[in-house]
PDB file of N, CA and C in Angstrom:
ATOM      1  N   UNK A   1       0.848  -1.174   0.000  1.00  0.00           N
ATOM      2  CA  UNK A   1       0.000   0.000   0.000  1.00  0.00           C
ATOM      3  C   UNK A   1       0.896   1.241   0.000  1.00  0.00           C
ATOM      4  N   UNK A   2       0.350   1.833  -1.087  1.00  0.00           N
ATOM      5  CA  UNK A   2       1.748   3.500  -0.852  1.00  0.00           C
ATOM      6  C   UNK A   2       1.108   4.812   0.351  1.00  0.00           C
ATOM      7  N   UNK A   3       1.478   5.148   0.422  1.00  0.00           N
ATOM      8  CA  UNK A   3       1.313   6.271   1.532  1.00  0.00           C
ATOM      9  C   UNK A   3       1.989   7.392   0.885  1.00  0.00           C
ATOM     10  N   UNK A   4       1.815   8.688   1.209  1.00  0.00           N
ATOM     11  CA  UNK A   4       2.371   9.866   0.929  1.00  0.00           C
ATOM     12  C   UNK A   4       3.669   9.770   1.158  1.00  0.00           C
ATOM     13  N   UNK A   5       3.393   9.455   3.298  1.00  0.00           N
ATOM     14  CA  UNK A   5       5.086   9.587   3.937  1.00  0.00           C
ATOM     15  C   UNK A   5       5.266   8.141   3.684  1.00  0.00           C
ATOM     16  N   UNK A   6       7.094   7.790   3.323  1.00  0.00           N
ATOM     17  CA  UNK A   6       7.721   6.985   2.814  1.00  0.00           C
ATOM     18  C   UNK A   6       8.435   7.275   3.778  1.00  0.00           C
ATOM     19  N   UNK A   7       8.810   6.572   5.169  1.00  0.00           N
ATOM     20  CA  UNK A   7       9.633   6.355   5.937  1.00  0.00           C
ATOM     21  C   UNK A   7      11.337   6.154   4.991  1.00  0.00           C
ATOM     22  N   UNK A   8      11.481   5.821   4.137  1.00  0.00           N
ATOM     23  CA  UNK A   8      12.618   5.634   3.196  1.00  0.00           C
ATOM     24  C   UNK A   8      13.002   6.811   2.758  1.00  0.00           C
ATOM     25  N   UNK A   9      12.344   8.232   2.603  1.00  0.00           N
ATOM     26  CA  UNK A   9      12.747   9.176   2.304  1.00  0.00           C
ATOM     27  C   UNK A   9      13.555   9.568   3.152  1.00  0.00           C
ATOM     28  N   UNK A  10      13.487   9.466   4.251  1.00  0.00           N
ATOM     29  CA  UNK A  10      14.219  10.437   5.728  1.00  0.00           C
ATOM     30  C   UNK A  10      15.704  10.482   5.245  1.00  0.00           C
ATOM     31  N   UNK A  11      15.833   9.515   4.554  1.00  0.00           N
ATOM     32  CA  UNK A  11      16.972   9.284   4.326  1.00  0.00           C
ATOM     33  C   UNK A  11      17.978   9.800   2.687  1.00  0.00           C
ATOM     34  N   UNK A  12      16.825  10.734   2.311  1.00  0.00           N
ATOM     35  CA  UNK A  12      16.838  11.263   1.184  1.00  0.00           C
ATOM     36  C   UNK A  12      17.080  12.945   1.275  1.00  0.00           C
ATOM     37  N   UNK A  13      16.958  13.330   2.736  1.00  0.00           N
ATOM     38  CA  UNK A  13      17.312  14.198   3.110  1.00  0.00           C
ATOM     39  C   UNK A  13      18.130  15.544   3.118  1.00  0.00           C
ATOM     40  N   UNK A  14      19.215  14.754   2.911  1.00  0.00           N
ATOM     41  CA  UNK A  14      20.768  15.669   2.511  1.00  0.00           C
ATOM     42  C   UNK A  14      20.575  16.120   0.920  1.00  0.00           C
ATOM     43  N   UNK A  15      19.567  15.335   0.427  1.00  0.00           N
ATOM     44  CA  UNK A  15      19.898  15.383  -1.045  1.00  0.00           C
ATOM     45  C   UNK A  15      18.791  17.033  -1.296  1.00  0.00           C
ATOM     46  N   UNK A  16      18.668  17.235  -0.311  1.00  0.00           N
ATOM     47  CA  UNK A  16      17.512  18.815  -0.843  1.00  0.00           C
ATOM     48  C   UNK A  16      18.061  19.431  -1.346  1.00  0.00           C
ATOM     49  N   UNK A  17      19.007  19.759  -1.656  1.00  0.00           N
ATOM     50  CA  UNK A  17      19.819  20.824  -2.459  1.00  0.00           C
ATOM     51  C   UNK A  17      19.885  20.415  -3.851  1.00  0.00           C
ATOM     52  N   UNK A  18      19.044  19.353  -4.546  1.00  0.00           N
ATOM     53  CA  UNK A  18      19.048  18.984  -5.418  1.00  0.00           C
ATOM     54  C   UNK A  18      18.562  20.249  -6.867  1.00  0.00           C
ATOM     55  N   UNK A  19      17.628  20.766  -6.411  1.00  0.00           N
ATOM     56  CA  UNK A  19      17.539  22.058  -7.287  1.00  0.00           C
ATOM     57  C   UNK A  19      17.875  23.636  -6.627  1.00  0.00           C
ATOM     58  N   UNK A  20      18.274  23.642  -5.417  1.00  0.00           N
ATOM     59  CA  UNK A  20      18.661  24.975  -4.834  1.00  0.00           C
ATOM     60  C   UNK A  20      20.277  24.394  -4.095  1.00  0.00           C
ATOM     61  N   UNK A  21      21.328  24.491  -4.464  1.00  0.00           N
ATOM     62  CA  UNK A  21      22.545  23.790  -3.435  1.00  0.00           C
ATOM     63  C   UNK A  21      22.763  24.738  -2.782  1.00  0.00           C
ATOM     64  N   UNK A  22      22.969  26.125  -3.068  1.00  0.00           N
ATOM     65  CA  UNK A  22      23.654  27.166  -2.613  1.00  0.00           C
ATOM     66  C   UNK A  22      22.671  27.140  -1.198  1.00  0.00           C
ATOM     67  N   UNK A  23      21.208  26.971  -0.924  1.00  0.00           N
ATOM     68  CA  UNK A  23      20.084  27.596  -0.048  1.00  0.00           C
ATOM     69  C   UNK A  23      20.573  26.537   0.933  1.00  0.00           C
ATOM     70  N   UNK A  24      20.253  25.301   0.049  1.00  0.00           N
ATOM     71  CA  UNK A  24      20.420  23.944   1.113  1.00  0.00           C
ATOM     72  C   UNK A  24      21.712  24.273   1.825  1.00  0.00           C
ATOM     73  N   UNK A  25      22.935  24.507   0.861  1.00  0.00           N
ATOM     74  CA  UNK A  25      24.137  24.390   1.649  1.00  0.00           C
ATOM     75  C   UNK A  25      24.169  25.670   3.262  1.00  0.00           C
ATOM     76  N   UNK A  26      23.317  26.751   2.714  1.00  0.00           N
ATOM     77  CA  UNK A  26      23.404  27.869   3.997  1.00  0.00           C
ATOM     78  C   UNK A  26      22.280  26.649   5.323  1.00  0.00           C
ATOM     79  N   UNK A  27      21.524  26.109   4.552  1.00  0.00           N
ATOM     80  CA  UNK A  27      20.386  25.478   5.841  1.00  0.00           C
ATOM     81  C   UNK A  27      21.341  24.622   6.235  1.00  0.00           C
ATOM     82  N   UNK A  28      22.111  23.900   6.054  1.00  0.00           N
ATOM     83  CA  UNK A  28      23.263  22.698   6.629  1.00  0.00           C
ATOM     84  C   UNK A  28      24.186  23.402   7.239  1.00  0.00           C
ATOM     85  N   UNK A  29      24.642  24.266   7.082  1.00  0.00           N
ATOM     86  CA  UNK A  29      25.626  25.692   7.590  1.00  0.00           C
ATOM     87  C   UNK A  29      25.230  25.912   9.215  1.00  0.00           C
ATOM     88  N   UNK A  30      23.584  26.092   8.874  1.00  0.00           N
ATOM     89  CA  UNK A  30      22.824  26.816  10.196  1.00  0.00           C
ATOM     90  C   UNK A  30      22.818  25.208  11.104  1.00  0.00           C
ATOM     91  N   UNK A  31      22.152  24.323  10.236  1.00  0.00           N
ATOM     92  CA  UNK A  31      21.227  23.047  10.913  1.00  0.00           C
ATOM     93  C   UNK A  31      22.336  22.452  12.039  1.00  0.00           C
ATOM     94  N   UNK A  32      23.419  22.229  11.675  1.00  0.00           N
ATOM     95  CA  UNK A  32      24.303  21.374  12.189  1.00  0.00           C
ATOM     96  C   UNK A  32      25.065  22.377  13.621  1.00  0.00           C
ATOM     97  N   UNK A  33      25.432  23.266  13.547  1.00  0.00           N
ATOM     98  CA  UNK A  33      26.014  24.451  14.778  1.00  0.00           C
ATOM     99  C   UNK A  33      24.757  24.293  15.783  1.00  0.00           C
ATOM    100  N   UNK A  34      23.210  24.152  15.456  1.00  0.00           N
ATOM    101  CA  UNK A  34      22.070  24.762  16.454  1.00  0.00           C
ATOM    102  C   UNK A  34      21.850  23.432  17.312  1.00  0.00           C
ATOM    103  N   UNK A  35      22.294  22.006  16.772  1.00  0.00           N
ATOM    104  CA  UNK A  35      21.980  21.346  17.414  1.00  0.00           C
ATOM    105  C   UNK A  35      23.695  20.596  18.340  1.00  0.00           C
ATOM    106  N   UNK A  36      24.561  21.257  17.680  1.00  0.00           N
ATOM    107  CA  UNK A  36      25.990  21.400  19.047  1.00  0.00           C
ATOM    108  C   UNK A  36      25.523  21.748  20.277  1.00  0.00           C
ATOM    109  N   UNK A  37      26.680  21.221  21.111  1.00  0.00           N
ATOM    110  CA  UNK A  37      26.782  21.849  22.238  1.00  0.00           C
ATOM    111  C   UNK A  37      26.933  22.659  22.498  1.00  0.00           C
ATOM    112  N   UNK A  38      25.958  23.811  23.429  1.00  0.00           N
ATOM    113  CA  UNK A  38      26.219  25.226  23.905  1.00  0.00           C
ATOM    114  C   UNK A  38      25.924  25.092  25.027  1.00  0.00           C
ATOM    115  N   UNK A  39      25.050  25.970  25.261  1.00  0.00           N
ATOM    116  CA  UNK A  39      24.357  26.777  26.705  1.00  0.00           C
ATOM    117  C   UNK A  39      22.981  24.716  27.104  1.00  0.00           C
ATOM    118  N   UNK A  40      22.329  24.511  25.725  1.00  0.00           N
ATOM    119  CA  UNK A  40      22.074  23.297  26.000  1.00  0.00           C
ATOM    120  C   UNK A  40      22.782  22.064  25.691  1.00  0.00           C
ATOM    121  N   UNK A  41      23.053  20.918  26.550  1.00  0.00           N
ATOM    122  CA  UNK A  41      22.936  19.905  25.920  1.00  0.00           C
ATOM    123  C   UNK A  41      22.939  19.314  24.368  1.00  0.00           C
ATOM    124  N   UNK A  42      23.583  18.519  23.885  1.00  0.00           N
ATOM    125  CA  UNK A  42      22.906  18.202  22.439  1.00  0.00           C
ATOM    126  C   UNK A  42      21.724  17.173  23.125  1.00  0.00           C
ATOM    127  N   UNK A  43      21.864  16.178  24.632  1.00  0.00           N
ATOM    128  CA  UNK A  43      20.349  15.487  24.538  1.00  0.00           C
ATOM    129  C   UNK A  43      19.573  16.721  25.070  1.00  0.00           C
ATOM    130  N   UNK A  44      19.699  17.638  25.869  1.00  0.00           N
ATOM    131  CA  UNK A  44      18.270  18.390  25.762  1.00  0.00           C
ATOM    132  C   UNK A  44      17.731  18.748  24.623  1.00  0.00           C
ATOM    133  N   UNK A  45      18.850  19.580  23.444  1.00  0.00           N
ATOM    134  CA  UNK A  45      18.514  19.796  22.429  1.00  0.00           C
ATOM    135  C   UNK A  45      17.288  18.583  21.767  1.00  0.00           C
ATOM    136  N   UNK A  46      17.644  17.606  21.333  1.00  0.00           N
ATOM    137  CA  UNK A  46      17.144  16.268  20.936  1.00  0.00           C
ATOM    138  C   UNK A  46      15.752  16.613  21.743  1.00  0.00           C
ATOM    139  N   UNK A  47      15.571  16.343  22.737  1.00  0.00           N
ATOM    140  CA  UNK A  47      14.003  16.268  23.346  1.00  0.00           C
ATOM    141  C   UNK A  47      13.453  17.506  23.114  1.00  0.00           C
ATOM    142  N   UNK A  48      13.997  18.830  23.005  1.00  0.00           N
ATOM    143  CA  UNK A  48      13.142  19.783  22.324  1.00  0.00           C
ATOM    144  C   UNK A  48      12.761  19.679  20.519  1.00  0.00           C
ATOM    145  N   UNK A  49      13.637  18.880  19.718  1.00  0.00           N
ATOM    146  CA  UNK A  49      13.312  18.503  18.770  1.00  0.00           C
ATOM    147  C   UNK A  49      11.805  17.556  18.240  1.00  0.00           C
ATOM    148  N   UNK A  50      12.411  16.483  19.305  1.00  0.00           N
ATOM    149  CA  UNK A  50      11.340  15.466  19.401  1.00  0.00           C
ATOM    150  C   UNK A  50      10.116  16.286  19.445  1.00  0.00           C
ATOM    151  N   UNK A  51       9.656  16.960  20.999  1.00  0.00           N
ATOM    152  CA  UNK A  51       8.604  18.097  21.331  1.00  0.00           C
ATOM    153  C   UNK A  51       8.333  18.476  19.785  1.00  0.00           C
ATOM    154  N   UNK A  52       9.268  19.286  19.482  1.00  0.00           N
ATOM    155  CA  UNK A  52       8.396  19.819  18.048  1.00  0.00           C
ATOM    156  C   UNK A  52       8.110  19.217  17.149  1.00  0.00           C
ATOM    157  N   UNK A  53       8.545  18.350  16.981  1.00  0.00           N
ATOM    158  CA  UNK A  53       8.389  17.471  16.087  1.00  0.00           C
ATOM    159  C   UNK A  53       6.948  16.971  16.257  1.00  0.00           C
ATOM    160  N   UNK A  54       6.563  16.516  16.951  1.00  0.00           N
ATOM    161  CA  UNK A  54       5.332  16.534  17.341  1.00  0.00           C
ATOM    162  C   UNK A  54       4.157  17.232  16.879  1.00  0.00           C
ATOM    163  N   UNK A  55       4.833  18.873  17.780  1.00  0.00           N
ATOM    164  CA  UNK A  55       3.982  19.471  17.591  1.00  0.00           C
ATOM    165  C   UNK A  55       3.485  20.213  16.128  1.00  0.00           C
ATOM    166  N   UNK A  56       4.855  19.980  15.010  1.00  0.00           N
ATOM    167  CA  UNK A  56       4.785  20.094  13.771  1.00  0.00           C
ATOM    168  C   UNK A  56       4.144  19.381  13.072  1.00  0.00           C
ATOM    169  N   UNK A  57       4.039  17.996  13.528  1.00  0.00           N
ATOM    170  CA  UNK A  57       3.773  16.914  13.097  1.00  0.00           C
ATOM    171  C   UNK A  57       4.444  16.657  12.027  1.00  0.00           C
ATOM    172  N   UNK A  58       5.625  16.527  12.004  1.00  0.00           N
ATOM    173  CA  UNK A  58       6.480  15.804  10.890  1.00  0.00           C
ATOM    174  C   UNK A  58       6.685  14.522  11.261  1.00  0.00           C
ATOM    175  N   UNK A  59       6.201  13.539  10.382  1.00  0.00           N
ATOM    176  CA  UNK A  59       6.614  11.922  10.732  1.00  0.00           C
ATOM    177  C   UNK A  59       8.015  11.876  10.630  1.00  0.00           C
ATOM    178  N   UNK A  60       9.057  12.341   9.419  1.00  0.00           N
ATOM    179  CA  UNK A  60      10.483  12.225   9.296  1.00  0.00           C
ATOM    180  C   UNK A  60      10.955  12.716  10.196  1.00  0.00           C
ATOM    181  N   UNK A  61      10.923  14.013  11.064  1.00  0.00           N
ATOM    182  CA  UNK A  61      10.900  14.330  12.319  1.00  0.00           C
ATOM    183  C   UNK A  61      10.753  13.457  13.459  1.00  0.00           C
ATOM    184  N   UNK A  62       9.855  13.164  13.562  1.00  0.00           N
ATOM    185  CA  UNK A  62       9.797  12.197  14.567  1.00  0.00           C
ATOM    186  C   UNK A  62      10.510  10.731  14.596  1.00  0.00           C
ATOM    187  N   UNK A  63      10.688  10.532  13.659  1.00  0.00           N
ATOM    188  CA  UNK A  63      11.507   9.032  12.908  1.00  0.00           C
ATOM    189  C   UNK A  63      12.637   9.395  13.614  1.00  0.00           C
ATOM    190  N   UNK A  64      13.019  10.773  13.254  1.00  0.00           N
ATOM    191  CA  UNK A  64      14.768  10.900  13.429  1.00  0.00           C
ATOM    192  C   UNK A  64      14.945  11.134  14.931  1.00  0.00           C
ATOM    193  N   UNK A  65      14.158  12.180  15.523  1.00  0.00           N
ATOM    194  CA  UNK A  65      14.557  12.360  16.926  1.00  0.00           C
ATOM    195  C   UNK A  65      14.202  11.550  17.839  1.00  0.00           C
ATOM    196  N   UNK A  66      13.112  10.501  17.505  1.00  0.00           N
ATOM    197  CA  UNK A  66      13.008   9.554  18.594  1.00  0.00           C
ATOM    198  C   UNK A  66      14.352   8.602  18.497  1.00  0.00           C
ATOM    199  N   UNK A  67      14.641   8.048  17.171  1.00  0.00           N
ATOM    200  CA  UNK A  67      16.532   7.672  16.942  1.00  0.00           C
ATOM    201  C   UNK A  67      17.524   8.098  17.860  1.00  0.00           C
ATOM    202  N   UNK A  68      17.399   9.683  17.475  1.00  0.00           N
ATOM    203  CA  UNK A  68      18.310  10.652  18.319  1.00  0.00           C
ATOM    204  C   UNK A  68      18.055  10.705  19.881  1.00  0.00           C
ATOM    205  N   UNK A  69      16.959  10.244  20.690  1.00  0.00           N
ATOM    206  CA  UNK A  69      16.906  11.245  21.856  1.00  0.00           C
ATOM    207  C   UNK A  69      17.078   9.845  22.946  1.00  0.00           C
ATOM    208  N   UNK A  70      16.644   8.330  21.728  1.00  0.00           N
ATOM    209  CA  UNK A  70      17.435   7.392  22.398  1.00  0.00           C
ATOM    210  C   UNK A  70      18.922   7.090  22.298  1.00  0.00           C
ATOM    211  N   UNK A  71      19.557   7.246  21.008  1.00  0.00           N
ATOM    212  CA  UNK A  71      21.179   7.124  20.732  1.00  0.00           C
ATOM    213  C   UNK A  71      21.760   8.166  22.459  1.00  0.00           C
ATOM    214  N   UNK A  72      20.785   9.430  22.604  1.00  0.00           N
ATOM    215  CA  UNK A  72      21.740  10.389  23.343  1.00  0.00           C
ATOM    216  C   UNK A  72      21.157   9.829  24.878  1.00  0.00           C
ATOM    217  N   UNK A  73      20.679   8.461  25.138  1.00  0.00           N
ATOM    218  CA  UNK A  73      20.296   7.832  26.169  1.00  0.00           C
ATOM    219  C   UNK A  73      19.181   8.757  26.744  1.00  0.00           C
ATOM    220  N   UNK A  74      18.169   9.010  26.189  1.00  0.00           N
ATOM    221  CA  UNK A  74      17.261   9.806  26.640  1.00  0.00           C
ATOM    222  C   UNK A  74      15.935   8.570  27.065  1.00  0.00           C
ATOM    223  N   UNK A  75      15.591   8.537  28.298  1.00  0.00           N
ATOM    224  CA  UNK A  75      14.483   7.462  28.894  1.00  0.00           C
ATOM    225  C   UNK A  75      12.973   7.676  27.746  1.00  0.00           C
ATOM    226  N   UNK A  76      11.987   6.535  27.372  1.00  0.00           N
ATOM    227  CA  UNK A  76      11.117   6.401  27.210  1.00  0.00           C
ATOM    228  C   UNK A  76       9.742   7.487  28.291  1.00  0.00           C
ATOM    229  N   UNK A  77       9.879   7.549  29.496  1.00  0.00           N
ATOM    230  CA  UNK A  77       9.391   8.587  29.945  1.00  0.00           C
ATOM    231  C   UNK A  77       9.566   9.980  29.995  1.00  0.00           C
ATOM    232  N   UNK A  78      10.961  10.005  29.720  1.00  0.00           N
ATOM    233  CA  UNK A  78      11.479  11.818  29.234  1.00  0.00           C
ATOM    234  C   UNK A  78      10.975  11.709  28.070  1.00  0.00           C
ATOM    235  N   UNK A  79      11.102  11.346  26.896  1.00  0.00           N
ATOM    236  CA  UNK A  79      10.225  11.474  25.584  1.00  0.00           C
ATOM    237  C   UNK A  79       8.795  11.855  25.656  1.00  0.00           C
ATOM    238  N   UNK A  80       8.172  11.239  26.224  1.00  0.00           N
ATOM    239  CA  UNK A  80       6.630  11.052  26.235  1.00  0.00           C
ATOM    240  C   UNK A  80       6.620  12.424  27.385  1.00  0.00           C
ATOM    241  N   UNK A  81       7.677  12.644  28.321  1.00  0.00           N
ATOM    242  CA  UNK A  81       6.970  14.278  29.206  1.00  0.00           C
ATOM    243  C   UNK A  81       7.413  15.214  27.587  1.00  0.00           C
ATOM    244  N   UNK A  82       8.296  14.843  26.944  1.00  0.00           N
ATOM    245  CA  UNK A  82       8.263  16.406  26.198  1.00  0.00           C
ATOM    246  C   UNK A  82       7.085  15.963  25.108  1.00  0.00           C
ATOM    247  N   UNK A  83       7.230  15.215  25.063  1.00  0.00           N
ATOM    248  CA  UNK A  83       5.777  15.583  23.941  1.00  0.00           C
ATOM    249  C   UNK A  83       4.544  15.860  24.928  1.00  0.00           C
ATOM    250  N   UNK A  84       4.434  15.421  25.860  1.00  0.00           N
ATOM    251  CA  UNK A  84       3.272  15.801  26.245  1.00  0.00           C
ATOM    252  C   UNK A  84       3.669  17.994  26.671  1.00  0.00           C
ATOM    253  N   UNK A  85       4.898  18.146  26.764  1.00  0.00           N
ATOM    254  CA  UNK A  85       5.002  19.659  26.732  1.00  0.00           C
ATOM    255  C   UNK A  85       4.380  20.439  25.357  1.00  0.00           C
ATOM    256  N   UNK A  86       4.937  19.648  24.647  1.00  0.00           N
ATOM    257  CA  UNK A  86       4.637  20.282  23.540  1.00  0.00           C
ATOM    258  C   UNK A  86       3.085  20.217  23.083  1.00  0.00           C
ATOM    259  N   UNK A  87       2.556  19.214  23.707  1.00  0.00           N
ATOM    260  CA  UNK A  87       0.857  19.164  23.636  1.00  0.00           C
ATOM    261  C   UNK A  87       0.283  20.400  24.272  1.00  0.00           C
ATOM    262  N   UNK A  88       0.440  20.704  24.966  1.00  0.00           N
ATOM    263  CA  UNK A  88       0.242  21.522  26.345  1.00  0.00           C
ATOM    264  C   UNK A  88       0.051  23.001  25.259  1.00  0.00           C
ATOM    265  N   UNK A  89       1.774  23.301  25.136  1.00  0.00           N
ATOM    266  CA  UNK A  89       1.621  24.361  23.800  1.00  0.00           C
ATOM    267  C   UNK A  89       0.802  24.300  23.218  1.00  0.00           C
ATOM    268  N   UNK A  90       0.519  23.469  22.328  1.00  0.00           N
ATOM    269  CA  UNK A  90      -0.326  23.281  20.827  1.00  0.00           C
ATOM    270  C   UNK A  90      -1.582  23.911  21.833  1.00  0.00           C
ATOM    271  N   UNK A  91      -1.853  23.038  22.573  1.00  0.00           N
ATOM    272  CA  UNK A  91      -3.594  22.669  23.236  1.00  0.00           C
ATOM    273  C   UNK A  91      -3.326  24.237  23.686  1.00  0.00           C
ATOM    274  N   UNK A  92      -2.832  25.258  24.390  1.00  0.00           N
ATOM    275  CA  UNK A  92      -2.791  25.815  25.049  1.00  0.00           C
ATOM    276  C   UNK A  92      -3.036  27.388  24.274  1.00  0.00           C
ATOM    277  N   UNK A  93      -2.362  27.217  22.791  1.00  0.00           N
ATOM    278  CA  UNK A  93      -1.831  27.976  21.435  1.00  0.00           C
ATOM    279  C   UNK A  93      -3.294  28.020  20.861  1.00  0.00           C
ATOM    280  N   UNK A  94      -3.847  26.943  20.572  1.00  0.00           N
ATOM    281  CA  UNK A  94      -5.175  27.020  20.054  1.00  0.00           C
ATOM    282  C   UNK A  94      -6.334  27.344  21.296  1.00  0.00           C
ATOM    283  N   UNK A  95      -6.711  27.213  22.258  1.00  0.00           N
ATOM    284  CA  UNK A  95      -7.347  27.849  23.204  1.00  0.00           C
ATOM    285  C   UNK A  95      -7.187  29.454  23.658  1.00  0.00           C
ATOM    286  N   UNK A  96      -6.027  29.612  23.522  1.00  0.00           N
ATOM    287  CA  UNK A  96      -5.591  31.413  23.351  1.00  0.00           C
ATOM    288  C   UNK A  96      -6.619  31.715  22.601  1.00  0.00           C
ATOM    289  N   UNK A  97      -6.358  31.662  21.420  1.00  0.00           N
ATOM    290  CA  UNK A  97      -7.053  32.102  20.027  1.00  0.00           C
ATOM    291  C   UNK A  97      -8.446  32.110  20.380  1.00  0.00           C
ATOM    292  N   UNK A  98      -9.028  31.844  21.291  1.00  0.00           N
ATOM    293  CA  UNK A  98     -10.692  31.611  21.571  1.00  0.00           C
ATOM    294  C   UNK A  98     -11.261  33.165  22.160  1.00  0.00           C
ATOM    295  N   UNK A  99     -10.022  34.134  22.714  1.00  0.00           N
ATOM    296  CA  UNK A  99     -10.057  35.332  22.784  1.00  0.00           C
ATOM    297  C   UNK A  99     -11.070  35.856  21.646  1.00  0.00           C
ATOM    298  N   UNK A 100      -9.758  35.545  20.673  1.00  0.00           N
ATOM    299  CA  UNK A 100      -9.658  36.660  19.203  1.00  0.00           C
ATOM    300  C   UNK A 100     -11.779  36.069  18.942  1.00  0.00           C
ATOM    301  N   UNK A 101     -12.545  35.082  19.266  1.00  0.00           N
ATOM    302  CA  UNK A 101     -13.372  34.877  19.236  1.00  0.00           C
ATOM    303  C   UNK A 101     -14.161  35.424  20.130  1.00  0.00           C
ATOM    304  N   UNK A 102     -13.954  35.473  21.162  1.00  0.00           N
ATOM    305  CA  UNK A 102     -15.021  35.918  21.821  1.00  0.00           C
ATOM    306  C   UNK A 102     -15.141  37.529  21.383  1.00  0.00           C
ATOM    307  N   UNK A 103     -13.899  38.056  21.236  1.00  0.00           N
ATOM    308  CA  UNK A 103     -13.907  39.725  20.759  1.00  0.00           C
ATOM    309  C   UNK A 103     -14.676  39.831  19.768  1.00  0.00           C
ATOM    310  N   UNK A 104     -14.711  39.044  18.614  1.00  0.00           N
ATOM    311  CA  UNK A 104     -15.532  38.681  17.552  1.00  0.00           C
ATOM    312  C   UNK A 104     -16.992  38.251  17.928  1.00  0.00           C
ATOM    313  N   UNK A 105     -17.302  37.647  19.016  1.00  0.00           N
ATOM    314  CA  UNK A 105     -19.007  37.425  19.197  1.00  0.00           C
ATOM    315  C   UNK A 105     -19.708  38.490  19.707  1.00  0.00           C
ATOM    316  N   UNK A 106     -18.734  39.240  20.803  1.00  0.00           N
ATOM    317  CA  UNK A 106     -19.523  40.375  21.107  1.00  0.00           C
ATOM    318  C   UNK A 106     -19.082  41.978  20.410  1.00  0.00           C
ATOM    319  N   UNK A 107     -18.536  41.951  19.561  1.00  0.00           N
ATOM    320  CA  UNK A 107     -18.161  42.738  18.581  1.00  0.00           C
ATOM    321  C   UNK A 107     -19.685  42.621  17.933  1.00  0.00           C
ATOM    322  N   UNK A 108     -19.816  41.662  17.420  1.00  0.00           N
ATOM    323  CA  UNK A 108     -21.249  41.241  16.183  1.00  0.00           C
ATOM    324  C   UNK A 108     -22.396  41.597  17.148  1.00  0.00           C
ATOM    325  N   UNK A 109     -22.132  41.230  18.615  1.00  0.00           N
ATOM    326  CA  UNK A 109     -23.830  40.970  19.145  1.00  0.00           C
ATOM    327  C   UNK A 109     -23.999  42.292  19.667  1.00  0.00           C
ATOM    328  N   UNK A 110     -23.059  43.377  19.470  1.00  0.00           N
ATOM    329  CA  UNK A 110     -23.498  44.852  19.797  1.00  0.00           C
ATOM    330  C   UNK A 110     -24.437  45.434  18.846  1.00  0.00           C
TER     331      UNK A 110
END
């Protein structure tokens, strides 16, 4: 059965520069320094990936950093608290927005 996402692509990745090299090569420039070691961790880094990943919902995303956030010995329950952080966001991001609605119901019902 074909599917859109092709778990086999993830791995097709590097090759984006296939019609832009110069763009790809500045995004590989940036991509690779942000997830070094600094001020975080590269495994904290990794579990904030995962988190977004999530919350992006990228399956290749998620393919890779759940890879990554176990290679960097990151527990099955630290995974599942950052995604559930990143739920929190999402859930939290779209309930904000219920403002911009209510300003809008009683805007109309004046």
């Amino acid at each position: 059965m074909d599917t859109y996402y092709n778990p086999a692509d993830l791995a097709k990745f590097s090759k984006i520069g296939g019609f832009q090299p110069e763009l790809a090569e500045k995004f590989f420039a940036y991509y690779g320094p942000v997830f070094a070691e600094g001020a975080l961790t590269a495994r904290e880094k990794s579990l904030i990936a995962l988190a977004v990943s999530h919350a992006v919902q990228c399956p290749y995303c998620i393919d890779a950093y759940t890879a990554d956030t176990l290679e960097k010995g990151c527990s099955e329950p630290e995974m599942m608290e950052a995604v559930h952080v990143a739920a929190a966001i999402r859930g939290g991001a779209t309930l904000v927005h219920s403002v911009q609605m209510m300003n809008k119901v009683k805007a109309l019902s004046m």
